[in-house]
C-alpha atoms as a PDB file:
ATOM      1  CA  UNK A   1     -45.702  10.385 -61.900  1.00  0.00           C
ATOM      2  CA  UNK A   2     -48.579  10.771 -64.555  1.00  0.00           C
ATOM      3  CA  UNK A   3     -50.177  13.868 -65.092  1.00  0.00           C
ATOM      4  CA  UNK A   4     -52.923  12.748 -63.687  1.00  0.00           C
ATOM      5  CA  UNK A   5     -51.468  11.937 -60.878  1.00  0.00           C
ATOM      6  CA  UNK A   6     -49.832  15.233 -60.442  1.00  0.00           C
ATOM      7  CA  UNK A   7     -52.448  17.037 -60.893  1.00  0.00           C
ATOM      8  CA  UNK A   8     -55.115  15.224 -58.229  1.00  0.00           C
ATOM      9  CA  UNK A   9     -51.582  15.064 -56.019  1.00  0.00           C
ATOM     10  CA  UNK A  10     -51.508  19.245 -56.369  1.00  0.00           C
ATOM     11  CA  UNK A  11     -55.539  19.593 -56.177  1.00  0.00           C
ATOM     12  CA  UNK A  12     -56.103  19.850 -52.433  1.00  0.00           C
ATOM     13  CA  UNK A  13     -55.017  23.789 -52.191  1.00  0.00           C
ATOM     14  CA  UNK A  14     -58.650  24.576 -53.808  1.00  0.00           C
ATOM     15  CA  UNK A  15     -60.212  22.883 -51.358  1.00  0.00           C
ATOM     16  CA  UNK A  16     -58.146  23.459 -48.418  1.00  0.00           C
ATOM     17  CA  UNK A  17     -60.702  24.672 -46.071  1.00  0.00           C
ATOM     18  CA  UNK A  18     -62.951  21.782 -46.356  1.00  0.00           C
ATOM     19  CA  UNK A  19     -59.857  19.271 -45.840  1.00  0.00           C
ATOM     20  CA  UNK A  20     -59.592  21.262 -42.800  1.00  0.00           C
ATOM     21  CA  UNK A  21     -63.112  20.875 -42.057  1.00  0.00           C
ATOM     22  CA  UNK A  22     -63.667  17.557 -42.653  1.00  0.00           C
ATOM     23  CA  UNK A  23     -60.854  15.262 -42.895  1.00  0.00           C
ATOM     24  CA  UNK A  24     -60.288  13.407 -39.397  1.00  0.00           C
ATOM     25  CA  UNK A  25     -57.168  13.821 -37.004  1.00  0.00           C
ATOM     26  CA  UNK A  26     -54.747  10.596 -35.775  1.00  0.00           C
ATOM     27  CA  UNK A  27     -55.407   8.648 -32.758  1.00  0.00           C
ATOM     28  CA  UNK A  28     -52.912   9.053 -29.928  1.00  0.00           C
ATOM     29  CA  UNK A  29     -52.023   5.153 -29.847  1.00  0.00           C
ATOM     30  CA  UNK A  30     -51.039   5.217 -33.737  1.00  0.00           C
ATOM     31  CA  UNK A  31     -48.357   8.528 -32.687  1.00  0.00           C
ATOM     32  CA  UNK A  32     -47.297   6.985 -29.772  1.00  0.00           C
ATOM     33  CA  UNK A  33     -46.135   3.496 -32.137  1.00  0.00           C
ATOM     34  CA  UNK A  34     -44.709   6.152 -34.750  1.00  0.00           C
ATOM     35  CA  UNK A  35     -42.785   8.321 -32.845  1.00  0.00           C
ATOM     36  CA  UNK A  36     -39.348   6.775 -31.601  1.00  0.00           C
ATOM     37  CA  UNK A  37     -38.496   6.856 -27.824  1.00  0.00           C
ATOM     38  CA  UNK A  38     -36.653  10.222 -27.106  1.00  0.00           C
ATOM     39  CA  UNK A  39     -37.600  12.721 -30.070  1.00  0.00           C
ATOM     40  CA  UNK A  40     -37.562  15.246 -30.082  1.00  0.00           C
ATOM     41  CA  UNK A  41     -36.849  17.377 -33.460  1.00  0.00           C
ATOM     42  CA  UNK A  42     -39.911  16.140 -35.583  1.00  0.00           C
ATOM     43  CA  UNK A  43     -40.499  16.782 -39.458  1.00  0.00           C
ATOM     44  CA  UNK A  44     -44.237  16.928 -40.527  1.00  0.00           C
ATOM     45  CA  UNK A  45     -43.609  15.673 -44.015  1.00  0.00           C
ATOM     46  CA  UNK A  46     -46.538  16.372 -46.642  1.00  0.00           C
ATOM     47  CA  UNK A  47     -48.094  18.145 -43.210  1.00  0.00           C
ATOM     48  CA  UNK A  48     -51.230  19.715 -45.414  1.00  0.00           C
ATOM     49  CA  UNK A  49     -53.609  21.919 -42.983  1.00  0.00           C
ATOM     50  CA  UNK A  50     -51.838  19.891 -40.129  1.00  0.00           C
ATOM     51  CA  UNK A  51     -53.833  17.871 -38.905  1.00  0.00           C
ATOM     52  CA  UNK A  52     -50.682  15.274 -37.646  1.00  0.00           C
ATOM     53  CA  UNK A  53     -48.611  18.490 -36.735  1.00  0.00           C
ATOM     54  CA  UNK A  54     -51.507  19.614 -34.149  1.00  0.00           C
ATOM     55  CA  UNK A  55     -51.267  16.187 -32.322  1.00  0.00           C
ATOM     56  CA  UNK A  56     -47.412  16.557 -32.265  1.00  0.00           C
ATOM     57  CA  UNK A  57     -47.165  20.158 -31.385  1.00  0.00           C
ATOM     58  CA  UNK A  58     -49.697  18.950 -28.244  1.00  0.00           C
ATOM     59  CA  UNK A  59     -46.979  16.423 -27.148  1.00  0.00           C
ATOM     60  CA  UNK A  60     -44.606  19.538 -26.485  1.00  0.00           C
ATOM     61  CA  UNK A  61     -42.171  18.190 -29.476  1.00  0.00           C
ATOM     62  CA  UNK A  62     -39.975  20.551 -32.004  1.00  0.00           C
ATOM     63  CA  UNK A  63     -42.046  20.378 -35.144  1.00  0.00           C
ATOM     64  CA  UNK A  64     -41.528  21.486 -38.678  1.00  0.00           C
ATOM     65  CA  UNK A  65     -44.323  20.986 -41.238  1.00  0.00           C
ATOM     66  CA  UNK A  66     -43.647  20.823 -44.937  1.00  0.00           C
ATOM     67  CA  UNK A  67     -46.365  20.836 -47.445  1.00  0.00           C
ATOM     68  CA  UNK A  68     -46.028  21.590 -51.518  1.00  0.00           C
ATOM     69  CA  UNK A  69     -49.461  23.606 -51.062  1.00  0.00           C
ATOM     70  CA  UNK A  70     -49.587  27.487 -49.936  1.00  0.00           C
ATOM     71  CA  UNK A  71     -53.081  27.316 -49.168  1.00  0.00           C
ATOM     72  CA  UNK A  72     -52.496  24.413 -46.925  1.00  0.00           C
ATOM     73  CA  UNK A  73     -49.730  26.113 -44.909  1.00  0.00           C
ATOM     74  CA  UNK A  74     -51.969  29.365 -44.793  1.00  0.00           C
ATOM     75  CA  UNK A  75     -54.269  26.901 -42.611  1.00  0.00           C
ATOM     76  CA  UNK A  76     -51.544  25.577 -40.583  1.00  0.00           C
ATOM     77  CA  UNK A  77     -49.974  28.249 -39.729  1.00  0.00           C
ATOM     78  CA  UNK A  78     -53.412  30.330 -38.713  1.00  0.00           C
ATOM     79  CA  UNK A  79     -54.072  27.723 -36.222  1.00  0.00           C
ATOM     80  CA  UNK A  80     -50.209  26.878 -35.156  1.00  0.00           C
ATOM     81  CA  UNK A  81     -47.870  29.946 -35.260  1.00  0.00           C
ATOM     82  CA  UNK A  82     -45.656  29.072 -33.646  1.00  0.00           C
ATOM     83  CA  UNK A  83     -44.771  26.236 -35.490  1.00  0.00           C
ATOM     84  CA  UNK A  84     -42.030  26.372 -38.401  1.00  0.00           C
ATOM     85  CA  UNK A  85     -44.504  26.043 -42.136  1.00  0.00           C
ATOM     86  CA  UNK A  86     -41.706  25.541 -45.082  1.00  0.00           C
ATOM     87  CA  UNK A  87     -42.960  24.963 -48.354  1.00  0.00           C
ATOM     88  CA  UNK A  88     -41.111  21.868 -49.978  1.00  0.00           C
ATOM     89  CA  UNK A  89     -41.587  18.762 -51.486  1.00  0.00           C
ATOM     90  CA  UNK A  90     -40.498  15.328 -50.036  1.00  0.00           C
ATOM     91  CA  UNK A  91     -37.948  14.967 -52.803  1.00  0.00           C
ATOM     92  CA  UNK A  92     -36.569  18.366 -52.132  1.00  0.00           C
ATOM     93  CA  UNK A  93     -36.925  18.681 -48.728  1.00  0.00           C
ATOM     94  CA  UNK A  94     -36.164  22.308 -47.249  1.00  0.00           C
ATOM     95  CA  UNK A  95     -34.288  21.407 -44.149  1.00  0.00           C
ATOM     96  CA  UNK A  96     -30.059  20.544 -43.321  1.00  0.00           C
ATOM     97  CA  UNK A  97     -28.763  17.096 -43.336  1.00  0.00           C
ATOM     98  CA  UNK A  98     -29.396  15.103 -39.870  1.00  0.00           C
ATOM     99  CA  UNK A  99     -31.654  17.614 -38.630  1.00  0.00           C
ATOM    100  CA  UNK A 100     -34.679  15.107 -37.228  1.00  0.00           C
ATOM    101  CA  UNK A 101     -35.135  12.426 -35.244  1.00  0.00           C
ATOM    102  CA  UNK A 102     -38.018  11.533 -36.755  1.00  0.00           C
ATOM    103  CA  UNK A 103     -40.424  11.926 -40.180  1.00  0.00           C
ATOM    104  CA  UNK A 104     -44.036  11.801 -40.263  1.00  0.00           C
ATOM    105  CA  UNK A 105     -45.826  11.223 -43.323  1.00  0.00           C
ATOM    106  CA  UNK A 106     -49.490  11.429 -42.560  1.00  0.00           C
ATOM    107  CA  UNK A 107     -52.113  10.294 -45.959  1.00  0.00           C
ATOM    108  CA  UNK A 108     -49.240  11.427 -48.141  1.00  0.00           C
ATOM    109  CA  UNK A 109     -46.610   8.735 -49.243  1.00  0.00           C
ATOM    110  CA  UNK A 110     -48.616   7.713 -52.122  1.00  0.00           C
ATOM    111  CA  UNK A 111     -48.184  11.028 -53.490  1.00  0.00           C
ATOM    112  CA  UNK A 112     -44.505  10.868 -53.345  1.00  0.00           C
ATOM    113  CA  UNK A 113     -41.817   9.683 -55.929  1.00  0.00           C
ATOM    114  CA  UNK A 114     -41.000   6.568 -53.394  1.00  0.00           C
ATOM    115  CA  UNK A 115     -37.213   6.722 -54.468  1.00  0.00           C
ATOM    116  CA  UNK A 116     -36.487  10.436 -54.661  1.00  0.00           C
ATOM    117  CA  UNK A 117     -38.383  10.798 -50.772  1.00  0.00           C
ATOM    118  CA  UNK A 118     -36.587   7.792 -49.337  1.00  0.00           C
ATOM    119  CA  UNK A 119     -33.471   9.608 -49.940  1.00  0.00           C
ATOM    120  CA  UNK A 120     -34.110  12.902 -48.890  1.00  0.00           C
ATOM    121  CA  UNK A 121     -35.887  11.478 -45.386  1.00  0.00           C
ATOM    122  CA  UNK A 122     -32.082   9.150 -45.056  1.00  0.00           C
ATOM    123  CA  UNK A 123     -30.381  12.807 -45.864  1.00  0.00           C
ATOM    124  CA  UNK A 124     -32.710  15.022 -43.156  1.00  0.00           C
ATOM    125  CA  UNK A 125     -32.981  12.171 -40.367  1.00  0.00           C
ATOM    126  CA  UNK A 126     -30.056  11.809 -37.717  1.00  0.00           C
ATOM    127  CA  UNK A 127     -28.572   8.307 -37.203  1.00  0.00           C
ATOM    128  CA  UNK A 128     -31.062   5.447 -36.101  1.00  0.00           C
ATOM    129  CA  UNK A 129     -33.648   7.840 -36.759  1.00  0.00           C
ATOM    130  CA  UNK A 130     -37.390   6.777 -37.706  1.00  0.00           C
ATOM    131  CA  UNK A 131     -39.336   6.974 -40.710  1.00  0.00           C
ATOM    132  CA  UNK A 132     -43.366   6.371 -39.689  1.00  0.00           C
ATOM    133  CA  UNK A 133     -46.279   6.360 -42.741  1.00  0.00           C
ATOM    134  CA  UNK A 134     -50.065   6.627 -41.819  1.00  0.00           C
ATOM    135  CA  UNK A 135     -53.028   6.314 -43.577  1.00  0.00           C
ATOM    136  CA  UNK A 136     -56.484   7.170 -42.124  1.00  0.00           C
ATOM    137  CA  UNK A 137     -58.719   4.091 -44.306  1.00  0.00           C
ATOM    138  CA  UNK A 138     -62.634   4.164 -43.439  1.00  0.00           C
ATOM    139  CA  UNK A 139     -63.994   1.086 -41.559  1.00  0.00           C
ATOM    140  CA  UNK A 140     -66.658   0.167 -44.094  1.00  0.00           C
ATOM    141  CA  UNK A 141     -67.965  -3.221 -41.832  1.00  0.00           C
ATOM    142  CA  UNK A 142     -70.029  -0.622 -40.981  1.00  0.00           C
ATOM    143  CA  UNK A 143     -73.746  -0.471 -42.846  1.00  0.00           C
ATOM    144  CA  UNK A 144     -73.817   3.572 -43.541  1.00  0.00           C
ATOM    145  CA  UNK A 145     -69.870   3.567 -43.918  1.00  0.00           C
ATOM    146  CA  UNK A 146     -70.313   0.624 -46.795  1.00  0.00           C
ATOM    147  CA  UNK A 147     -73.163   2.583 -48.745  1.00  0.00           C
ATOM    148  CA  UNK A 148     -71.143   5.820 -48.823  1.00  0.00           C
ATOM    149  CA  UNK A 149     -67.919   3.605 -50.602  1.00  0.00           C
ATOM    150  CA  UNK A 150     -70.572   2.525 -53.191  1.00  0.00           C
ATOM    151  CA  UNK A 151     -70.677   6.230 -53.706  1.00  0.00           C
ATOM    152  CA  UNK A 152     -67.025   7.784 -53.370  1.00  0.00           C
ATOM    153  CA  UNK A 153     -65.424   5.039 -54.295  1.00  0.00           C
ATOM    154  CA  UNK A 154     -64.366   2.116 -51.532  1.00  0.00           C
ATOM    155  CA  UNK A 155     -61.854   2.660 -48.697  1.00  0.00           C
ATOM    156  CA  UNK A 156     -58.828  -0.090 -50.084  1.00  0.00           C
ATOM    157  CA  UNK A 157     -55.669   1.891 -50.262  1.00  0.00           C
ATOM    158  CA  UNK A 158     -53.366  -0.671 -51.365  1.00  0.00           C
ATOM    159  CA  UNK A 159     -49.967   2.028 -50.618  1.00  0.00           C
ATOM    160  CA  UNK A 160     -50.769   1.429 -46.841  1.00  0.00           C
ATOM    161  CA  UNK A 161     -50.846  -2.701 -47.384  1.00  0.00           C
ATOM    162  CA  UNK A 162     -48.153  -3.097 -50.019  1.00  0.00           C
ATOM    163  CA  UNK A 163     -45.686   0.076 -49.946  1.00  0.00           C
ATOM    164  CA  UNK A 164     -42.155  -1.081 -49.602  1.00  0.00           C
ATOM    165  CA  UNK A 165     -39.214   1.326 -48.065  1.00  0.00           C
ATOM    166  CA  UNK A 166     -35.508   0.799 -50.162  1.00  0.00           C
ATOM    167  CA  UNK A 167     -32.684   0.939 -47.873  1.00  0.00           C
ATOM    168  CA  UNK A 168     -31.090   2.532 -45.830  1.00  0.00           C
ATOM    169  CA  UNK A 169     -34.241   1.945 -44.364  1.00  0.00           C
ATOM    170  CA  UNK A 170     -34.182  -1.187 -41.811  1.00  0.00           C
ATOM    171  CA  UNK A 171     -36.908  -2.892 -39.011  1.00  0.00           C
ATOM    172  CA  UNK A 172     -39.790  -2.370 -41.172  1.00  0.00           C
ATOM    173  CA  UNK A 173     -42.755  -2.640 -39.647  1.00  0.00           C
ATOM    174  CA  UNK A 174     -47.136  -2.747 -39.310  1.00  0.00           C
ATOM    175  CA  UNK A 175     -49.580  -1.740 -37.184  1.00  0.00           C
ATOM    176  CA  UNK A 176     -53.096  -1.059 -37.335  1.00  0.00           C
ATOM    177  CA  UNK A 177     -55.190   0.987 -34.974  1.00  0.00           C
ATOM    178  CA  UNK A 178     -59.289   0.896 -34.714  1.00  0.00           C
ATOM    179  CA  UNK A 179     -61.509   4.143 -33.434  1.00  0.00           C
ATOM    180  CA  UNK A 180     -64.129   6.286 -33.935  1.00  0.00           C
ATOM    181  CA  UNK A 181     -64.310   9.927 -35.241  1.00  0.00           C
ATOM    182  CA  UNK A 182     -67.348  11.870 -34.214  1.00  0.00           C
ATOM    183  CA  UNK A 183     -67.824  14.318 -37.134  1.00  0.00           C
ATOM    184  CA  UNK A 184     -71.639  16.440 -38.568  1.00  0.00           C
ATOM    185  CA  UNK A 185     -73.537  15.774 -41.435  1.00  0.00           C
ATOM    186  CA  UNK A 186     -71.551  19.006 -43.009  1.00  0.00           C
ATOM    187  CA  UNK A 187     -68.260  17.447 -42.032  1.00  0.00           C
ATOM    188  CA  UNK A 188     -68.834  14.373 -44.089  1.00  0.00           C
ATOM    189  CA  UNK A 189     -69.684  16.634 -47.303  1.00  0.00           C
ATOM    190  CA  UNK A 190     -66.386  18.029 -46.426  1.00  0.00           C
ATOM    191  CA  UNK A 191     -64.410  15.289 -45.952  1.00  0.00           C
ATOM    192  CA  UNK A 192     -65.758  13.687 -49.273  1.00  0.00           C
ATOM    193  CA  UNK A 193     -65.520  17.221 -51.427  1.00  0.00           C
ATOM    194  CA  UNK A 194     -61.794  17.348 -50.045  1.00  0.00           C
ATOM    195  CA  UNK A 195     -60.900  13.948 -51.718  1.00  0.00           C
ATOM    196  CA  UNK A 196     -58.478  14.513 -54.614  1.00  0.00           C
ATOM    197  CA  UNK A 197     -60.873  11.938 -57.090  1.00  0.00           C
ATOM    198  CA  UNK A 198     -63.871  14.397 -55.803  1.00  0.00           C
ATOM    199  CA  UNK A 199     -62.200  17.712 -56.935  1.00  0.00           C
ATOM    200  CA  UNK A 200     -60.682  16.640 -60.227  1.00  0.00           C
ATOM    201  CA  UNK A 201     -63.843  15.185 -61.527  1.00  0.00           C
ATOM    202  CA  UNK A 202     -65.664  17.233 -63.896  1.00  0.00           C
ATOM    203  CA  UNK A 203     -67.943  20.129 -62.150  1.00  0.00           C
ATOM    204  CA  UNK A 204     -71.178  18.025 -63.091  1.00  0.00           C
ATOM    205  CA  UNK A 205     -69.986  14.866 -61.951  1.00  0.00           C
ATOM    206  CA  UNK A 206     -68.583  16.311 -58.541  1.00  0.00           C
ATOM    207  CA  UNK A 207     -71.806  18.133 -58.082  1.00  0.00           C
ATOM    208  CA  UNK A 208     -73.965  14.678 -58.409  1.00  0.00           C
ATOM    209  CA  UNK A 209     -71.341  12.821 -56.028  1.00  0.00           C
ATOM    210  CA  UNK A 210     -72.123  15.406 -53.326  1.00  0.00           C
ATOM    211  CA  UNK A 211     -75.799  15.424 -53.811  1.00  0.00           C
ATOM    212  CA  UNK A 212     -75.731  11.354 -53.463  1.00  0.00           C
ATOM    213  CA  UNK A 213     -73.907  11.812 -50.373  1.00  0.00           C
ATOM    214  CA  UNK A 214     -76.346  14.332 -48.946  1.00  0.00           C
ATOM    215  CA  UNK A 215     -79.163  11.925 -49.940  1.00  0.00           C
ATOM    216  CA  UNK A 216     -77.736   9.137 -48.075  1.00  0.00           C
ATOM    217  CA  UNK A 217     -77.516  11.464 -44.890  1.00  0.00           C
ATOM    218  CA  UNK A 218     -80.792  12.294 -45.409  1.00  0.00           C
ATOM    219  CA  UNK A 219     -82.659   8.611 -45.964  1.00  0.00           C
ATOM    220  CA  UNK A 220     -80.228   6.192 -43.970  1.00  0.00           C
ATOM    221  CA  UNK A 221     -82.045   4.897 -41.513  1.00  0.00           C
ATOM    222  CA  UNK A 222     -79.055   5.339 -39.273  1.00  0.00           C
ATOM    223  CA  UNK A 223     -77.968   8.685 -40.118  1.00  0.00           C
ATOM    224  CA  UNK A 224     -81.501  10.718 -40.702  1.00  0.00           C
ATOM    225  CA  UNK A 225     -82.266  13.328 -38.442  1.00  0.00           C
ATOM    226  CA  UNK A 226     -78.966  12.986 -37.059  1.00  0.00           C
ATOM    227  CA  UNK A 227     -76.637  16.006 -36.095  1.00  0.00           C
ATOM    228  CA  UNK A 228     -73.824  13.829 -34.948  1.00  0.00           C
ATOM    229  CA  UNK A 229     -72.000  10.721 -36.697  1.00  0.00           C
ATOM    230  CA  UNK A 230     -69.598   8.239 -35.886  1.00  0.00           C
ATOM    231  CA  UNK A 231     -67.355   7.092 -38.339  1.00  0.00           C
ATOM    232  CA  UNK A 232     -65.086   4.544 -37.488  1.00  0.00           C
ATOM    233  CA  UNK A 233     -61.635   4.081 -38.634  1.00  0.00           C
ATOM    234  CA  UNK A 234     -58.680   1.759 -39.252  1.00  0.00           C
ATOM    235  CA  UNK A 235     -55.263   3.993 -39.002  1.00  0.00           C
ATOM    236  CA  UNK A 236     -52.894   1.875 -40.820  1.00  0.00           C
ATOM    237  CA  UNK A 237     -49.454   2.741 -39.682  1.00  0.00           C
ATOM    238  CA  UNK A 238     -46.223   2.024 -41.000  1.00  0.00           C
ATOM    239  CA  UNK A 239     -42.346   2.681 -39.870  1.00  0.00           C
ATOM    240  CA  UNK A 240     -38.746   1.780 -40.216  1.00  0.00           C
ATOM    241  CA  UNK A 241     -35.045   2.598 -39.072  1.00  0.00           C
ATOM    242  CA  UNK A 242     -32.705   4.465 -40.786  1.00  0.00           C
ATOM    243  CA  UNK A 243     -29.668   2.273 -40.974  1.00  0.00           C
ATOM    244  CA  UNK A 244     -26.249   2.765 -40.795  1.00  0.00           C
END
């Protein structure tokens, strides 16, 4: 990993609370095609302010959320503590060999030495256990949703489309998912001041971004004067088998 790369990979822990804020949560249709049939011991891998874990804890499963980031896990565990918060990284991860029936990596895996992570998710995960990648990408067929990628940057994560899984892995496999998150105006500031590109640029820069995005709330014709948006999504989900 480049240095840049590291460092935009480490940068969320500044900005924690408006990742919190801002950054959307996982429709129930893309967890249900994750999740295998019968798990039960679940690993939050890369689990941030846990915004995945939430939706798993809800489903009554054993979760354990690992995160690099302190002042991610501070957030987590505020909001779920009950809920097992280990700092780790997916190449070292902190649990025993076949301890999971499944690992969830939710807007992470592109952050991850691919080889090192494979490895340690084979070591962690029981027999026939599941692997399952998501990525939250922003619908931008949408008129307002286009303007702000002229902004930030467009939604086209190529991980989600092209990312490959090295055995043991087996059954590889795609789905996509369409919906809507309902979010404010001050939840979209968040959500774009809690993107790694938006914190690492320079202070100047990152203070024009934001000002561009409050200027589009305040003059799109479908977004003035309005306290609530909709922001639609395609959750781009990915998982395979852990052979034998």
């Amino acid at each position: 990993m480049t240095e840049t790369r590291r460092e935009r990979s480490l940068s969320f822990g500044s900005e924690a609370a408006a990742y919190e804020r801002g950054r959307p949560s996982y429709p129930p249709q893309a967890i249900d095609w994750l999740l295998p049939p019968g798990a039960r011991d679940v690993l939050d891998l890369g689990a941030g302010t846990g915004k995945l874990t939430t939706r798993l804890v809800e489903r009554g499963l054993d979760v354990v959320a690992v995160d690099p980031l302190a002042e991610m896990l501070e957030l987590l565990s505020s909001a779920l503590p009950g809920t097992p918060a280990l700092l780790g990284t997916a190449e070292q991860i902190p649990l025993p060999d076949n301890s999971v029936d499944a690992v969830l990596v939710a807007q992470a895996w592109h952050w991850f030495d691919p080889e090192q992570a494979a490895s340690e998710v084979a070591r962690v995960l029981r027999p026939g256990g599941q692997l399952g990648l998501v990525w939250n990408t922003r619908d931008e067929r949408s008129g307002w949703v286009k303007d702000l990628g002229r902004i930030i940057g467009h939604e086209d994560d190529p991980f989600s489309r092209s990312v490959t899984l090295p055995e043991p892995f087996t059954d590889v496999a795609r789905h996509h998912v369409e919906w809507t998150s309902y979010l404010t105006p001050q939840a979209l500031i968040d959500l774009v001041a809690s993107r790694s590109y938006c914190i690492t640029q320079p202070a100047a820069v990152r203070t024009q971004t934001l000002a561009e995005v409050r200027e589009l709330l305040a003059t799109h014709p479908a977004l003035a004067n309005s306290t609530g948006l909709a922001l639609p999504y395609i959750t781009v989900c990915l998982r395979a088998t852990l052979g034998s």
